[in-house]
Protein backbone atom coordinates (compact mmCIF):
# COMPACT_ATOMS: atom_id res chain seq x y z
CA UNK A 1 0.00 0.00 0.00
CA UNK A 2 2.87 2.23 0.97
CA UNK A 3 4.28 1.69 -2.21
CA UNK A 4 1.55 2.73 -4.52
CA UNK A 5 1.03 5.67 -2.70
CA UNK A 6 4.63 6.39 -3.17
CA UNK A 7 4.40 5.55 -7.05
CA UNK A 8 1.38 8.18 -7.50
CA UNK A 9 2.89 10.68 -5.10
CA UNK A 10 6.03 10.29 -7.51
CA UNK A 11 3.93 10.20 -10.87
CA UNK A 12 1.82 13.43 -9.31
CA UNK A 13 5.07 16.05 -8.83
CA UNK A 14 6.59 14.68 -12.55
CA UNK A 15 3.27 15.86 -14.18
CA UNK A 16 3.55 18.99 -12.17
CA UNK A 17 7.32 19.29 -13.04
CA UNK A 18 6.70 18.55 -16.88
CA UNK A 19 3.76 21.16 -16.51
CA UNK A 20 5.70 23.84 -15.33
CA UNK A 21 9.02 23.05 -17.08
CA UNK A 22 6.65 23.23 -20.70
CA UNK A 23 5.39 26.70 -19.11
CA UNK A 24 8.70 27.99 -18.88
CA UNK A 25 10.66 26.93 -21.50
CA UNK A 26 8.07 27.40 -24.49
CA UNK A 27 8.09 31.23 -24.06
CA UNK A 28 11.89 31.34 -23.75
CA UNK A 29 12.48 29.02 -26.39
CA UNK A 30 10.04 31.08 -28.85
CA UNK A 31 9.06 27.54 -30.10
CA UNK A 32 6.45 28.75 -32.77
CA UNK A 33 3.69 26.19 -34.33
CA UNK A 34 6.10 25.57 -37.79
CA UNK A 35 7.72 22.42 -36.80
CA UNK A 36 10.16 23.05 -39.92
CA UNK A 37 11.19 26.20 -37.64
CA UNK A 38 12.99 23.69 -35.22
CA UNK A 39 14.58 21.34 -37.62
CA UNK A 40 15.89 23.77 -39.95
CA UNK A 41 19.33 23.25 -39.01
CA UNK A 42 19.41 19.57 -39.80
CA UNK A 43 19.18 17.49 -42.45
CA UNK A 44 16.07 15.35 -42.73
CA UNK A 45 17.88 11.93 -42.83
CA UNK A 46 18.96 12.94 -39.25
CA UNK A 47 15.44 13.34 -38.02
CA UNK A 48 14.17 10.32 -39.71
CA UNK A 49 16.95 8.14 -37.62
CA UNK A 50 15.28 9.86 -34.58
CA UNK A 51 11.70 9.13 -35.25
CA UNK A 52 12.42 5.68 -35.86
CA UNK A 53 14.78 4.68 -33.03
CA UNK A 54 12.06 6.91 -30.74
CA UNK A 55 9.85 4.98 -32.67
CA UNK A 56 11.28 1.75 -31.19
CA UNK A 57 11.62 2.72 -27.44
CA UNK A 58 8.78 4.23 -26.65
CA UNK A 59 6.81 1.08 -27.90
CA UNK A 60 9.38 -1.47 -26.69
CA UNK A 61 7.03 -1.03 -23.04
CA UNK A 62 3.91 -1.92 -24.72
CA UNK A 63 4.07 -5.64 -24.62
CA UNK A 64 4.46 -5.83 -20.73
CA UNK A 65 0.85 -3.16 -20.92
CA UNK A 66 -0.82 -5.42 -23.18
CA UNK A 67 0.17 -8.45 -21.12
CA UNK A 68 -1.07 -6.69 -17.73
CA UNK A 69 -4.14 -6.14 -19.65
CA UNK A 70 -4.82 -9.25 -20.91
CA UNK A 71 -4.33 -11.32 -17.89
CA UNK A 72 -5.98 -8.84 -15.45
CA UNK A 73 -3.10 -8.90 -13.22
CA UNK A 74 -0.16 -6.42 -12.01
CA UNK A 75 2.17 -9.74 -11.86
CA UNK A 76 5.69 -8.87 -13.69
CA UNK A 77 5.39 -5.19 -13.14
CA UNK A 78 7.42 -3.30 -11.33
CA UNK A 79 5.95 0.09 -9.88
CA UNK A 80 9.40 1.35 -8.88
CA UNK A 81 10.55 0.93 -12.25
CA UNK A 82 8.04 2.79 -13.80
CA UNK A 83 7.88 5.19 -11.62
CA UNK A 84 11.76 5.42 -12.10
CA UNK A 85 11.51 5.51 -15.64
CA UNK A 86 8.72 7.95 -15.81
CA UNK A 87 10.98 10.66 -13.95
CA UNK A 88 13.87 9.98 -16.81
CA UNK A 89 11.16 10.35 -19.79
CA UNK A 90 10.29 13.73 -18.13
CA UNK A 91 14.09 14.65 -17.85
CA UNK A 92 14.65 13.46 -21.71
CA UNK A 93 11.24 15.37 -22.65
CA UNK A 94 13.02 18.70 -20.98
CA UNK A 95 15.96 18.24 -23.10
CA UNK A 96 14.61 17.83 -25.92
CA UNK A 97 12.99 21.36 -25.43
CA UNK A 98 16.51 22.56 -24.56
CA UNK A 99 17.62 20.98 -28.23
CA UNK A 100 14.72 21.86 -29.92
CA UNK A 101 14.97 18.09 -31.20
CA UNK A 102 11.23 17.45 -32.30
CA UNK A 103 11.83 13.57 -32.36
CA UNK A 104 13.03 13.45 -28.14
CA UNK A 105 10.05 16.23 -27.65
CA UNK A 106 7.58 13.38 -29.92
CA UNK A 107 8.05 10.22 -28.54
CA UNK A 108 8.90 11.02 -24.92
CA UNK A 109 5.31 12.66 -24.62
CA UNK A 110 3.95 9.82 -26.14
CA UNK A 111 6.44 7.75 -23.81
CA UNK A 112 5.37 9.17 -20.42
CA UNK A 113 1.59 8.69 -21.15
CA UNK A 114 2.12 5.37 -21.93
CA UNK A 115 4.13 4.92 -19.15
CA UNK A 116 1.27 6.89 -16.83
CA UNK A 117 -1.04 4.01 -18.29
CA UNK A 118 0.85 1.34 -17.32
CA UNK A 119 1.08 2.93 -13.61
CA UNK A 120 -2.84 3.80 -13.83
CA UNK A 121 -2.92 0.01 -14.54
CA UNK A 122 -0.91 -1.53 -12.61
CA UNK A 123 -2.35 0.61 -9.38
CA UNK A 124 -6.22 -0.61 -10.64
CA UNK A 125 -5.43 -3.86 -10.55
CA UNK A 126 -3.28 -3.98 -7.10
CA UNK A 127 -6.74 -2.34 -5.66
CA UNK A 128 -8.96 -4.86 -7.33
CA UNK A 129 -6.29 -7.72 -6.23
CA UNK A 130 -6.47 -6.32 -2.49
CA UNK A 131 -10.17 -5.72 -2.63
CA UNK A 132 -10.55 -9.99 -3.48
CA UNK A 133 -11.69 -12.25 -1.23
CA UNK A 134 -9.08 -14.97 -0.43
């Protein structure tokens, strides 16, 4: 129990972080809605290697989701983890404002909400496991 508080307490002040981290840094980064405005220093080959290796991590968690899903069960899930790994999407989501890398701004958004589903998951089914009569 102490632990999944800890895992939403966690998840809670990383939203709040991201939230106030995209506050700041849009304005100073003048990050206008022409995507080509923050690429236009690099050659498209080089943000086609991005998309698809962000491509390929961001869904590499999906298959542990799907399984959780399927079987009804937070068995082989780690909350730490996530929680863990949630924190470091954040951190590569900032830096990729910092770099004005569209790819690392793309796929870690996508990355932390999947990652906030798999927590969301793994929390309703620790509450539905508790709640079971033995």
């Amino acid at each position: 129990m102490i632990q999944n508080k800890l895992v939403i307490k966690i998840f809670r002040y990383v939203i709040y972080a991201l939230i106030t981290v995209a506050f700041i840094l849009t304005p100073i980064m003048n990050v206008q809605a022409n995507p080509s405005n923050l690429s236009s220093n690099k050659p498209f080959g080089v943000e086609l290697i991005g998309l698809i290796a962000g491509f390929g991590t961001t869904f590499a968690a999906l298959p542990d989701l799907f399984v959780m899903l399927k079987k009804r069960s937070r068995q082989g899930i780690n909350p730490r983890m996530a929680a863990i790994t949630g924190i470091f999407q954040c951190l590569w989501l900032v830096y990729g404002f910092l770099i004005q890398a569209p790819a690392v701004i793309f796929w870690n958004m996508i990355s932390i909400v999947t990652n906030a589903t798999t927590v969301s998951a793994y929390l309703y089914f620790a509450k539905i496991e508790k709640n079971k009569p033995k």
